[in-house]
PDB file of N, CA and C in Angstrom:
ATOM      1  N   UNK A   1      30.646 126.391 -86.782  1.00  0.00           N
ATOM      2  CA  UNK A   1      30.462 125.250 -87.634  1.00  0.00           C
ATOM      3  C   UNK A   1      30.150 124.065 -86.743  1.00  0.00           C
ATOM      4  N   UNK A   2      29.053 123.468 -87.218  1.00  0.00           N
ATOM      5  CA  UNK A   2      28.437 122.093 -85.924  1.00  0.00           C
ATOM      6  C   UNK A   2      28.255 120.965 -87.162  1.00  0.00           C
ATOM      7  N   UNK A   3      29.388 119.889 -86.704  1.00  0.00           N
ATOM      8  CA  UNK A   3      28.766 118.738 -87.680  1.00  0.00           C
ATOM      9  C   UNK A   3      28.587 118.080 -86.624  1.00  0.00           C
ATOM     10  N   UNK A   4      27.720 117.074 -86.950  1.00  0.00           N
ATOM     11  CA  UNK A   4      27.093 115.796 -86.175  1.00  0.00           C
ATOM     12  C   UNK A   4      27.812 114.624 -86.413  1.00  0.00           C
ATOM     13  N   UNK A   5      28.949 114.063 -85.174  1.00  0.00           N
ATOM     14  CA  UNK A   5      29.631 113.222 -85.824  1.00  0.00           C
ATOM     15  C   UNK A   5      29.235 112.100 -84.505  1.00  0.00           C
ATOM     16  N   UNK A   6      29.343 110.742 -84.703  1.00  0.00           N
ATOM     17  CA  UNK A   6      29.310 109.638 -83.896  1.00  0.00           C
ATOM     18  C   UNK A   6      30.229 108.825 -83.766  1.00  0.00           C
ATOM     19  N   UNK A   7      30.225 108.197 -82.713  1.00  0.00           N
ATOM     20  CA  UNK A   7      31.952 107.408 -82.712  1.00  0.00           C
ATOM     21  C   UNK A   7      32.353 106.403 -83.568  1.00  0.00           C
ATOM     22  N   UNK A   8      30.762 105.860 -84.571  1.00  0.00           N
ATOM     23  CA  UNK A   8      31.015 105.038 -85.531  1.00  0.00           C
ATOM     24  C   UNK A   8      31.896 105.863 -86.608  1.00  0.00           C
ATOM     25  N   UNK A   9      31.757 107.010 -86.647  1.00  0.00           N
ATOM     26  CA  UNK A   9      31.855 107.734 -88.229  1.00  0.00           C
ATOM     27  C   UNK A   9      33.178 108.936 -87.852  1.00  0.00           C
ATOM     28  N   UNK A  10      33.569 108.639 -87.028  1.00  0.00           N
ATOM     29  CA  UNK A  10      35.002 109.233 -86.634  1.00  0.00           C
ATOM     30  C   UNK A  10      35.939 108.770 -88.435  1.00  0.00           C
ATOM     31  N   UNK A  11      36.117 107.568 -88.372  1.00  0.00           N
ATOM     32  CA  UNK A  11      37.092 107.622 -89.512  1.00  0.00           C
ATOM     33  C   UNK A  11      36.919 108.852 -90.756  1.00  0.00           C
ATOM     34  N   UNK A  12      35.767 108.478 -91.103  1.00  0.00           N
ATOM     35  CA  UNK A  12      34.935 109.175 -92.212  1.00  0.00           C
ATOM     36  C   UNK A  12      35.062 110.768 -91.934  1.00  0.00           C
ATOM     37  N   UNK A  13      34.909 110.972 -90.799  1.00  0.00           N
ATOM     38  CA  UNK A  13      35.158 112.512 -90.161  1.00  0.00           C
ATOM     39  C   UNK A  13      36.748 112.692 -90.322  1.00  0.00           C
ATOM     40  N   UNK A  14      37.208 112.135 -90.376  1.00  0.00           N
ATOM     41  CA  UNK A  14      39.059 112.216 -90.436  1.00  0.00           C
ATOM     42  C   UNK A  14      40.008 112.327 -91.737  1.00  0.00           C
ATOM     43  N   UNK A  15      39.038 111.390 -92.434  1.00  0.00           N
ATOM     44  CA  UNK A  15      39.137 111.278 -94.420  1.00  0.00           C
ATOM     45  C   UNK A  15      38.527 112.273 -94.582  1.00  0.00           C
ATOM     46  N   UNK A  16      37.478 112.615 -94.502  1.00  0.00           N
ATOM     47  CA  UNK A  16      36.421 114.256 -94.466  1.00  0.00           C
ATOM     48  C   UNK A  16      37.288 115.115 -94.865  1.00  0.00           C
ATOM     49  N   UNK A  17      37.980 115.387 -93.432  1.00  0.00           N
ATOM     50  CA  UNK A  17      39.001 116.621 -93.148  1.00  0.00           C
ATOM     51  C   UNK A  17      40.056 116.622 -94.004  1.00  0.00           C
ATOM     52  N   UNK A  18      40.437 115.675 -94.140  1.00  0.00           N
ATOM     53  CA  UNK A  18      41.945 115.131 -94.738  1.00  0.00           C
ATOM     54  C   UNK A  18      41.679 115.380 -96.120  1.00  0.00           C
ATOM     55  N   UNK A  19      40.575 115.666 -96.691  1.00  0.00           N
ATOM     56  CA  UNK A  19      39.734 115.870 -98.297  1.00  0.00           C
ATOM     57  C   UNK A  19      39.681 117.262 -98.690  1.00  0.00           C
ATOM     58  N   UNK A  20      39.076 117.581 -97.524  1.00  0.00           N
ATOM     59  CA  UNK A  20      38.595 119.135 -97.410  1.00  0.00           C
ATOM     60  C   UNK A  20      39.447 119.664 -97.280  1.00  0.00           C
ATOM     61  N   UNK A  21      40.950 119.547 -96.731  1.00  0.00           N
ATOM     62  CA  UNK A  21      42.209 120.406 -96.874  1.00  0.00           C
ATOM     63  C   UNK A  21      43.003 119.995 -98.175  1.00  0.00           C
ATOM     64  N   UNK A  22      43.188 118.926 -98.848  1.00  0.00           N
ATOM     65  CA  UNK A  22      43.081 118.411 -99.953  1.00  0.00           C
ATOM     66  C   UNK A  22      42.714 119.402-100.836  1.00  0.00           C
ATOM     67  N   UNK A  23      41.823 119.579-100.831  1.00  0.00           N
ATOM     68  CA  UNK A  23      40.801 120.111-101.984  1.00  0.00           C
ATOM     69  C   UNK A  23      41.279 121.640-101.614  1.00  0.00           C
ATOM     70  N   UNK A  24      41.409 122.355-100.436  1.00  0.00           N
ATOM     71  CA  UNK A  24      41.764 123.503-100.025  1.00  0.00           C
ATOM     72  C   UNK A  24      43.198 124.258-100.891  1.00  0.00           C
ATOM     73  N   UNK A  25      44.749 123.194-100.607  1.00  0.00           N
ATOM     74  CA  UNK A  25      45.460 123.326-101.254  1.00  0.00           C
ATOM     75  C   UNK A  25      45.334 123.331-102.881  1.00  0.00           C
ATOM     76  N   UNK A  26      44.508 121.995-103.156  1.00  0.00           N
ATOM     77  CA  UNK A  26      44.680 121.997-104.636  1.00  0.00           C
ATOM     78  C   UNK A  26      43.714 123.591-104.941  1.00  0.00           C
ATOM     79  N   UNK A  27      42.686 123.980-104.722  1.00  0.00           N
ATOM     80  CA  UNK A  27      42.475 125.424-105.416  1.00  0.00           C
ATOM     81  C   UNK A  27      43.199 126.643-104.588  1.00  0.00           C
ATOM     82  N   UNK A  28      44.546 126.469-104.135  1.00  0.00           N
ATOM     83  CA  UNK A  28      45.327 127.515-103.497  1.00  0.00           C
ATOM     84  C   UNK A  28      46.489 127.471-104.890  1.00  0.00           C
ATOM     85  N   UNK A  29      46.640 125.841-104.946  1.00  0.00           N
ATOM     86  CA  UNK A  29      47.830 125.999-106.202  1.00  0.00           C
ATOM     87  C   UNK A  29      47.499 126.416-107.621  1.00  0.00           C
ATOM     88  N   UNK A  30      46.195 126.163-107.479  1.00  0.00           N
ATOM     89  CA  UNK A  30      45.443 126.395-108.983  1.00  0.00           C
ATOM     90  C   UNK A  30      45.443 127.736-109.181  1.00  0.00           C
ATOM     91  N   UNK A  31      44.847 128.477-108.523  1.00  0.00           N
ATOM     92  CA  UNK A  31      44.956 129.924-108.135  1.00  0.00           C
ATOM     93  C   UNK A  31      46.474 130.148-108.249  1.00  0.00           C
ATOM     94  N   UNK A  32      47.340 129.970-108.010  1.00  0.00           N
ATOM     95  CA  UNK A  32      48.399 130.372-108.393  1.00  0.00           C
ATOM     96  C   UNK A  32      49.054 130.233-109.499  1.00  0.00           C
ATOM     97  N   UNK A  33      49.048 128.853-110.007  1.00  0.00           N
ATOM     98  CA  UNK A  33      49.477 128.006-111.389  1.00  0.00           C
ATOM     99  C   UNK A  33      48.373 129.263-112.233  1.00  0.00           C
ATOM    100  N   UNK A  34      46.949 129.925-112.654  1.00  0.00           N
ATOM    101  CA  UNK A  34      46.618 130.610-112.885  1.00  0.00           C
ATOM    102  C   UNK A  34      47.270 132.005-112.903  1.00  0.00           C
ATOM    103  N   UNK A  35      47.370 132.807-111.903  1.00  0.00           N
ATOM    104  CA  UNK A  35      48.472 133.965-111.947  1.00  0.00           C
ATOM    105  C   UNK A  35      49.672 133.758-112.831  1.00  0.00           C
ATOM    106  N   UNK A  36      50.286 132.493-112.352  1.00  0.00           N
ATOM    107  CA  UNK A  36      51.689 132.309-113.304  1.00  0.00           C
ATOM    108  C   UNK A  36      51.293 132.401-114.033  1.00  0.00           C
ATOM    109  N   UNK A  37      50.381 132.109-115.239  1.00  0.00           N
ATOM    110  CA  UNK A  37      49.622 131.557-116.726  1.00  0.00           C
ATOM    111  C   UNK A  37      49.941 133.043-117.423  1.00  0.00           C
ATOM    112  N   UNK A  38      48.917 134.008-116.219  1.00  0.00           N
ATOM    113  CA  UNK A  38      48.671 134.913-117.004  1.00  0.00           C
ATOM    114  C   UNK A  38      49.477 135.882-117.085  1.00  0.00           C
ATOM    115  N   UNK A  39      50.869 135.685-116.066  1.00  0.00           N
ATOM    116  CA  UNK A  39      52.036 136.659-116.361  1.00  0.00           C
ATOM    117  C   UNK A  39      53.063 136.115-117.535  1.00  0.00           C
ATOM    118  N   UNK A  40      52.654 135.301-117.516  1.00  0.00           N
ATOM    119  CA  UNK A  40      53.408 134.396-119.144  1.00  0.00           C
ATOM    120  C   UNK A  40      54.855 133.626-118.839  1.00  0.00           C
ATOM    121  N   UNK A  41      54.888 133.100-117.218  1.00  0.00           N
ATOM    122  CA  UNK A  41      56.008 132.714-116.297  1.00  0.00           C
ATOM    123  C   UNK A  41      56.218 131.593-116.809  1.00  0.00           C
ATOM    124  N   UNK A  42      54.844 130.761-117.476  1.00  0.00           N
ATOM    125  CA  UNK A  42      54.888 129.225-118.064  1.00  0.00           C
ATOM    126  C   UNK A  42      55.200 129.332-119.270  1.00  0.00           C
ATOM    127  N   UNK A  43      55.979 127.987-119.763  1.00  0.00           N
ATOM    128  CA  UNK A  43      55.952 128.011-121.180  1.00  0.00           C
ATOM    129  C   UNK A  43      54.478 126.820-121.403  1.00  0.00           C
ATOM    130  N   UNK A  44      54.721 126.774-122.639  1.00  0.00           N
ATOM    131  CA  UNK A  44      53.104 125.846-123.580  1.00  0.00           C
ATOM    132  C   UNK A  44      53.367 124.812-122.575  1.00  0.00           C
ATOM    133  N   UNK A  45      54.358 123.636-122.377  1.00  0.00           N
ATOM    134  CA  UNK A  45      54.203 122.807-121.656  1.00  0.00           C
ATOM    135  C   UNK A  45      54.264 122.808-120.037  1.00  0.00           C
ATOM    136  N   UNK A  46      55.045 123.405-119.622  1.00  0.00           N
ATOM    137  CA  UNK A  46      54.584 123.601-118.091  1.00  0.00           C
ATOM    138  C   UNK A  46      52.655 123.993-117.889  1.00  0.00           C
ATOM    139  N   UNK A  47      52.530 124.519-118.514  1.00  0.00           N
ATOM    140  CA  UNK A  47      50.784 125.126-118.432  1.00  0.00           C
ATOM    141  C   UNK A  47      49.750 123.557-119.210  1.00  0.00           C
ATOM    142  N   UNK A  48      50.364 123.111-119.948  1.00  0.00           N
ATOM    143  CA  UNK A  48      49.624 121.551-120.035  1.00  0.00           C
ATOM    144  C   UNK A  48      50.111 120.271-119.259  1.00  0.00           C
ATOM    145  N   UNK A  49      51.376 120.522-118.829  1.00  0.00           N
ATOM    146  CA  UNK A  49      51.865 119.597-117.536  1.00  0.00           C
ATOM    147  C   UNK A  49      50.851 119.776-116.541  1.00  0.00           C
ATOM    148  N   UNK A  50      50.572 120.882-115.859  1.00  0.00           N
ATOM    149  CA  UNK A  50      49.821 121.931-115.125  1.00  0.00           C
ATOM    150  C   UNK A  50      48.292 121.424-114.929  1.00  0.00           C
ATOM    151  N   UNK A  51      47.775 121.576-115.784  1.00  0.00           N
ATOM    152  CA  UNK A  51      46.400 121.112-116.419  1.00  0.00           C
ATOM    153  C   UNK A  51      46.166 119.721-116.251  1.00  0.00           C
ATOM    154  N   UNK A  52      46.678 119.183-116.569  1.00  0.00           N
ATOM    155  CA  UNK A  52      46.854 117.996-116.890  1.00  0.00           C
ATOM    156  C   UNK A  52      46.922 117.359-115.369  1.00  0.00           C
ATOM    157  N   UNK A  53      48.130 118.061-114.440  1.00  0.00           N
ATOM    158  CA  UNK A  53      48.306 117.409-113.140  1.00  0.00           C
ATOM    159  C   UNK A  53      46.964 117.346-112.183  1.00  0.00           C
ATOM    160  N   UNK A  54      46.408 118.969-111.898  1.00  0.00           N
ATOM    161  CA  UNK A  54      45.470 119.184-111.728  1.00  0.00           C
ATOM    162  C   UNK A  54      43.933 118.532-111.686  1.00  0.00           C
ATOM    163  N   UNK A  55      44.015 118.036-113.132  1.00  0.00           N
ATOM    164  CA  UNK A  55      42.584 117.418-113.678  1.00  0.00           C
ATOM    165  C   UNK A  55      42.994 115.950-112.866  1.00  0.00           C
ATOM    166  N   UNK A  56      44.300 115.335-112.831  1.00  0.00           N
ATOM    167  CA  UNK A  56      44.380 113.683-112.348  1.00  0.00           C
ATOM    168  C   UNK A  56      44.084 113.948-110.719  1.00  0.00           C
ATOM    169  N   UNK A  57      44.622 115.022-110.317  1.00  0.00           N
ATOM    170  CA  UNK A  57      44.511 114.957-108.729  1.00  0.00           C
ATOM    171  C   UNK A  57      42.562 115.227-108.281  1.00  0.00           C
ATOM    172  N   UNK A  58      41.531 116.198-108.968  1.00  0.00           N
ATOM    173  CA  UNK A  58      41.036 116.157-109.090  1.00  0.00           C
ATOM    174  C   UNK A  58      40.138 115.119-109.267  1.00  0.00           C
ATOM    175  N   UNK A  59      40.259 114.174-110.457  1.00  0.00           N
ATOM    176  CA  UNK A  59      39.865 112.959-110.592  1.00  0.00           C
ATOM    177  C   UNK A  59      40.067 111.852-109.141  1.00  0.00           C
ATOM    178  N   UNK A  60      41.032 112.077-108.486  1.00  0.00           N
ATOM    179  CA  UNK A  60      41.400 110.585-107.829  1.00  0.00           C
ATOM    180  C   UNK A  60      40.701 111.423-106.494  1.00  0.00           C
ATOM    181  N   UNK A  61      40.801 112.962-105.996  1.00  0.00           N
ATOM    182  CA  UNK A  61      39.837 113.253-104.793  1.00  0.00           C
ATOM    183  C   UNK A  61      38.106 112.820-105.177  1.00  0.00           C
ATOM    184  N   UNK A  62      37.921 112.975-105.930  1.00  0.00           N
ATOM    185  CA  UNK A  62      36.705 112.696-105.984  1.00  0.00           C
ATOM    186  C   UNK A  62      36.428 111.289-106.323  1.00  0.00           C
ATOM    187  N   UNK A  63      37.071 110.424-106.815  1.00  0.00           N
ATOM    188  CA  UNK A  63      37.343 109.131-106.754  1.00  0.00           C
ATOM    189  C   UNK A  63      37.315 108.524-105.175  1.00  0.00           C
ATOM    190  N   UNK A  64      38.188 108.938-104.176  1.00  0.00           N
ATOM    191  CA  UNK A  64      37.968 108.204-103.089  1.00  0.00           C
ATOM    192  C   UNK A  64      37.154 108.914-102.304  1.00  0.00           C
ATOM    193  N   UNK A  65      36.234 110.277-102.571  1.00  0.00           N
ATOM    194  CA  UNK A  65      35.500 110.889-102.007  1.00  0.00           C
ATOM    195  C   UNK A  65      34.061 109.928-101.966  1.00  0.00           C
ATOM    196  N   UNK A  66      33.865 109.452-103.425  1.00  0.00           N
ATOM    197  CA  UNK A  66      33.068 108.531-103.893  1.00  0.00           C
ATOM    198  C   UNK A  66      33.005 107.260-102.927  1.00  0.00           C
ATOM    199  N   UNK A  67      33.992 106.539-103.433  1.00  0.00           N
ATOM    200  CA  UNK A  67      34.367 105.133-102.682  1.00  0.00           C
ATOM    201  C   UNK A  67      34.063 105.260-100.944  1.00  0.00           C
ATOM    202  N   UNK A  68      34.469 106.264-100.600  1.00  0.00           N
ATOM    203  CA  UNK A  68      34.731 105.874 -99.407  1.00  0.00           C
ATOM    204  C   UNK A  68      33.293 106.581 -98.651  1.00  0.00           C
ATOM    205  N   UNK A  69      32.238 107.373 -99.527  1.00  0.00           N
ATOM    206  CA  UNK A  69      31.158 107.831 -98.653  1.00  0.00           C
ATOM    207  C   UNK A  69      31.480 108.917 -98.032  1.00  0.00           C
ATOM    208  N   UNK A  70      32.098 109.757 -98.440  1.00  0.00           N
ATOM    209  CA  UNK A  70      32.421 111.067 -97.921  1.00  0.00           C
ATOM    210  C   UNK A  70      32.073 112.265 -98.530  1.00  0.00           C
ATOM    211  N   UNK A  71      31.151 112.045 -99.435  1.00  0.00           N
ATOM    212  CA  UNK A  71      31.151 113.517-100.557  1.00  0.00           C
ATOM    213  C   UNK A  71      30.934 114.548 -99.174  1.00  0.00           C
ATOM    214  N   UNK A  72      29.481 113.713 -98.991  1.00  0.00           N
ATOM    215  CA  UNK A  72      28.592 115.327 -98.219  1.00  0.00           C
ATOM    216  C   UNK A  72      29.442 115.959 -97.197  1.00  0.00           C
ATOM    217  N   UNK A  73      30.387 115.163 -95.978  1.00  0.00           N
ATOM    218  CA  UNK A  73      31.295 115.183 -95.150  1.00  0.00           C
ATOM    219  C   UNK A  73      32.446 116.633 -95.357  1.00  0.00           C
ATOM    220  N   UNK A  74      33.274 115.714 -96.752  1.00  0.00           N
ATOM    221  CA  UNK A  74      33.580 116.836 -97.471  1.00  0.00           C
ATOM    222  C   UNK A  74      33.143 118.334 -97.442  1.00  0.00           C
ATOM    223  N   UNK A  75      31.965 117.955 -98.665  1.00  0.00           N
ATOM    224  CA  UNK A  75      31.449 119.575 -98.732  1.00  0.00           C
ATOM    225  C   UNK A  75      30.989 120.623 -97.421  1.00  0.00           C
ATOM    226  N   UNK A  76      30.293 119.183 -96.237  1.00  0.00           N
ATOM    227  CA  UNK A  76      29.898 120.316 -95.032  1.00  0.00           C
ATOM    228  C   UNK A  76      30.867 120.780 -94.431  1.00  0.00           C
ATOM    229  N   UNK A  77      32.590 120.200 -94.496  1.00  0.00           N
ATOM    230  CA  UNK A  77      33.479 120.604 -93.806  1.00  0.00           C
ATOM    231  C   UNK A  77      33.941 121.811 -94.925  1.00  0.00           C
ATOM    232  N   UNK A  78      34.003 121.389 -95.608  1.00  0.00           N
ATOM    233  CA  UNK A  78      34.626 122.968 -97.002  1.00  0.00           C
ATOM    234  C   UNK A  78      33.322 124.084 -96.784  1.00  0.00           C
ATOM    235  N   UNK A  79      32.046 124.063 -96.896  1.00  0.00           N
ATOM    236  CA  UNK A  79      31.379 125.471 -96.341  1.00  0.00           C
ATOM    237  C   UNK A  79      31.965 125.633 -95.270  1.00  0.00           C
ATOM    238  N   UNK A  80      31.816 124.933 -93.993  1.00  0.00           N
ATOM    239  CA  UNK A  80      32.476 125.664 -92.235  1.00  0.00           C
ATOM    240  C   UNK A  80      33.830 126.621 -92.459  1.00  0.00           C
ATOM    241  N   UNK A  81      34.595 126.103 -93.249  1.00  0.00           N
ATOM    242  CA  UNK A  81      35.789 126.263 -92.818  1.00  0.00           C
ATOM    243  C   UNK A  81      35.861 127.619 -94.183  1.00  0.00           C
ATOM    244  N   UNK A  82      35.270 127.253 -95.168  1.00  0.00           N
ATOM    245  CA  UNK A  82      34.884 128.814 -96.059  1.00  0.00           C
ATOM    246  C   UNK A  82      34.476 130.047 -95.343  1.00  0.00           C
ATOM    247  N   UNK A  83      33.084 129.465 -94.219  1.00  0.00           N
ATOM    248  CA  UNK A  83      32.902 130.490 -93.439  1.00  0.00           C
ATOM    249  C   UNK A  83      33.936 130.819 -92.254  1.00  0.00           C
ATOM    250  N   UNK A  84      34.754 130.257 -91.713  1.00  0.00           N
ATOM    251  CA  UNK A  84      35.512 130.696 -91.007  1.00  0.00           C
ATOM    252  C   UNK A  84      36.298 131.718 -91.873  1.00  0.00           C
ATOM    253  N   UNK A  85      36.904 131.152 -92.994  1.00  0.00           N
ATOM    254  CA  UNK A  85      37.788 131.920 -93.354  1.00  0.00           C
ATOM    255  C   UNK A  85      37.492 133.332 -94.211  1.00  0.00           C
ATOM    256  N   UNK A  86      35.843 133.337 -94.770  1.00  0.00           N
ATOM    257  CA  UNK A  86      35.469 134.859 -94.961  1.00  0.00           C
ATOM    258  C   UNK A  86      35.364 135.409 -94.013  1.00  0.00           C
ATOM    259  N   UNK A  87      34.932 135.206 -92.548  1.00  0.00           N
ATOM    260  CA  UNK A  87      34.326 136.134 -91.248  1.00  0.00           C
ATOM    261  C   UNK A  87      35.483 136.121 -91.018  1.00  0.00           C
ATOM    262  N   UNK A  88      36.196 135.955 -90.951  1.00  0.00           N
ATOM    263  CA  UNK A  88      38.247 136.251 -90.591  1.00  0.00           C
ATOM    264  C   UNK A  88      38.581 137.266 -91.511  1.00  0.00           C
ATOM    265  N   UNK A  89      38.686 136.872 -92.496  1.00  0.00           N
ATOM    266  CA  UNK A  89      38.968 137.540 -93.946  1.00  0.00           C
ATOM    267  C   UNK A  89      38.375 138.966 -93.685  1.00  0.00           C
ATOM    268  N   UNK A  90      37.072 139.709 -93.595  1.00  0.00           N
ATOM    269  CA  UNK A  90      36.136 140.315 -93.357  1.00  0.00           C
ATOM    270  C   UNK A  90      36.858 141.088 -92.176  1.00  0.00           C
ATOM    271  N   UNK A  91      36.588 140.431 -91.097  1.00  0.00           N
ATOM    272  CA  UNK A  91      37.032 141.163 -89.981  1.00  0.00           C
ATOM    273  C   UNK A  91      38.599 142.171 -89.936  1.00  0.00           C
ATOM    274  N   UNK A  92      39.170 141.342 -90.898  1.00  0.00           N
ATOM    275  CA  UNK A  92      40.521 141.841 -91.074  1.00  0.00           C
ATOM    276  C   UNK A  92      40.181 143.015 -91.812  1.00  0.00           C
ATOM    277  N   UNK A  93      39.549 142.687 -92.846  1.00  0.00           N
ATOM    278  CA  UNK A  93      39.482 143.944 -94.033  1.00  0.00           C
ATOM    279  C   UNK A  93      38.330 144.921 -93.502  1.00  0.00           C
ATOM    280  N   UNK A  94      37.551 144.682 -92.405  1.00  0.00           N
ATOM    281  CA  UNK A  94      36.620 145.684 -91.684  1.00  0.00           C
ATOM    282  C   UNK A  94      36.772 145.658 -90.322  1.00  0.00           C
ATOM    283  N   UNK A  95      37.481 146.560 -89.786  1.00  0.00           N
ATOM    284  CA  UNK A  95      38.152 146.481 -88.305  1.00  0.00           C
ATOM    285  C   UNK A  95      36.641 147.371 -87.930  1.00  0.00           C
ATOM    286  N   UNK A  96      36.044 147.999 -88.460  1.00  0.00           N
ATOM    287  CA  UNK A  96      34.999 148.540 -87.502  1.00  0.00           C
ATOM    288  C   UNK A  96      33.666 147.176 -87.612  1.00  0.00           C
ATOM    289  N   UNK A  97      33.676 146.499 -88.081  1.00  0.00           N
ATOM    290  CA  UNK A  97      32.742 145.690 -87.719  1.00  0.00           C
ATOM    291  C   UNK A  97      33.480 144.409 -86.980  1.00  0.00           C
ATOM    292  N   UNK A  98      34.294 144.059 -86.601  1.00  0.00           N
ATOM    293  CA  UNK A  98      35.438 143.529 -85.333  1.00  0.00           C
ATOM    294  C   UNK A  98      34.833 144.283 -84.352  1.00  0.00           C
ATOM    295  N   UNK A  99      35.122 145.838 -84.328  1.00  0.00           N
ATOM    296  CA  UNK A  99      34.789 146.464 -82.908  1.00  0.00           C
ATOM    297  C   UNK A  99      33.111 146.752 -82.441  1.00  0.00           C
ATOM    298  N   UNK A 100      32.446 146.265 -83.800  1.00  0.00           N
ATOM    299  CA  UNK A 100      31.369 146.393 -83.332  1.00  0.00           C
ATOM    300  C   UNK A 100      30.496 144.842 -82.408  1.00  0.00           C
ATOM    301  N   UNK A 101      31.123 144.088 -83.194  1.00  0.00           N
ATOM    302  CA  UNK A 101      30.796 142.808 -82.953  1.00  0.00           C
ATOM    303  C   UNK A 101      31.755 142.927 -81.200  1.00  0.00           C
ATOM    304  N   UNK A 102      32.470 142.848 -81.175  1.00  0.00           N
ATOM    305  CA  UNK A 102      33.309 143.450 -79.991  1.00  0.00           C
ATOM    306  C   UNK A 102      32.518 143.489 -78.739  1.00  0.00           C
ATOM    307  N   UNK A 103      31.585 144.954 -78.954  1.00  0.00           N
ATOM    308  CA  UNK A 103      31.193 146.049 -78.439  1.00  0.00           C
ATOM    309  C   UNK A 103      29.461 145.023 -77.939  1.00  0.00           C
ATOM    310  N   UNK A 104      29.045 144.517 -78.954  1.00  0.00           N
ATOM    311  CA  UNK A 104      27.867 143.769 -78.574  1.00  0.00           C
ATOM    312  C   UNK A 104      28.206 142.907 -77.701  1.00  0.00           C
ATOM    313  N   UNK A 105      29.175 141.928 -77.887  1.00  0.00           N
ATOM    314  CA  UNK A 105      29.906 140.886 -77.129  1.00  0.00           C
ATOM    315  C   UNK A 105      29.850 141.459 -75.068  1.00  0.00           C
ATOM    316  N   UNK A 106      30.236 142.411 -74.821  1.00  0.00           N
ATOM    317  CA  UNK A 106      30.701 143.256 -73.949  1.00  0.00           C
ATOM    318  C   UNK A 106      29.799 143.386 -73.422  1.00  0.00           C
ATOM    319  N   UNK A 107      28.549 143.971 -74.385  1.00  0.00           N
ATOM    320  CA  UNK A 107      27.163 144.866 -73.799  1.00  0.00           C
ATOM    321  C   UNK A 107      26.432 143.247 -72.904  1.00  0.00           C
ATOM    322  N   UNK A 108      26.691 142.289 -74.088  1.00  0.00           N
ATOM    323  CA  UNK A 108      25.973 141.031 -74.039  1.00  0.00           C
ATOM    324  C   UNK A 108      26.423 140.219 -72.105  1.00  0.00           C
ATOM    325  N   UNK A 109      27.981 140.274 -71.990  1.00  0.00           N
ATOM    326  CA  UNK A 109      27.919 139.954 -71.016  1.00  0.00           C
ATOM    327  C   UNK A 109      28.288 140.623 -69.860  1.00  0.00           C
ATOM    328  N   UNK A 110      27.949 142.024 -70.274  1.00  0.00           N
ATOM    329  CA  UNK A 110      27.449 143.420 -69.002  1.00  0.00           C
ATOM    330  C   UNK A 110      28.881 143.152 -68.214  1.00  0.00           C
ATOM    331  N   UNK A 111      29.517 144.022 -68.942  1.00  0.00           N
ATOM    332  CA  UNK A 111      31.014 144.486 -68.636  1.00  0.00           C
ATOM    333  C   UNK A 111      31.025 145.646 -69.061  1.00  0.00           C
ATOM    334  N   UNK A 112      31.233 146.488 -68.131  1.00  0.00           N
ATOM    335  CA  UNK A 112      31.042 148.290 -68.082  1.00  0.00           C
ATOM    336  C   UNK A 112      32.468 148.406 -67.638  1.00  0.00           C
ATOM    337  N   UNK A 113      32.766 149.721 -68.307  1.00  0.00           N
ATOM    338  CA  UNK A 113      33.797 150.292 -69.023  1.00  0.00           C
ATOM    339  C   UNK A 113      34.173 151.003 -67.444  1.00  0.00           C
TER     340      UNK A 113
END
């Protein structure tokens, strides 16, 4: 992941991040507040408390995402860090393409066995 950052736009790179993990948790809890839903763990109001919390936190990230000039920042840091975490994800759930990637790595900087 390569963003282009300058020493003017450090802050913005820092709110960025601070958004993009933001936004990370809130669809980790959602995803879960979901599971609960559908095992029937909530009653009617916890699941519109829920909703409800969700949609305001929602509203106010994208509110100072707005204000402050950070959408794109945001989103280029949420793809990087998506792709980190499928090629992780991946590697875990496909150990032969780990060892293959591995194995090129090796060939690449001519290290014999």
């Amino acid at each position: 992941m390569s963003i282009k950052v300058d020493e003017k736009s450090w802050r913005k790179a820092i709110l960025g991040l601070v958004l993009a993990l933001a936004e990370i948790i809130r669809d980790a809890v959602e995803i879960q507040g979901m599971k609960r839903m559908e095992k029937g763990s909530l009653t009617d109001e916890e699941m519109e408390r829920f909703g409800s919390a969700l949609m305001e936190l929602n509203d106010a990230l994208e509110q100072i995402k707005k204000e402050q000039g950070v959408t794109e920042v945001v989103a280029q840091l949420r793809n990087g860090l998506d792709d980190i975490v499928d090629d992780s994800v991946n590697k875990i759930a496909n150990p032969e393409r780990w060892c293959e990637e591995f194995e090129k790595q090796v060939e690449k900087i001519g290290i014999q066995e």
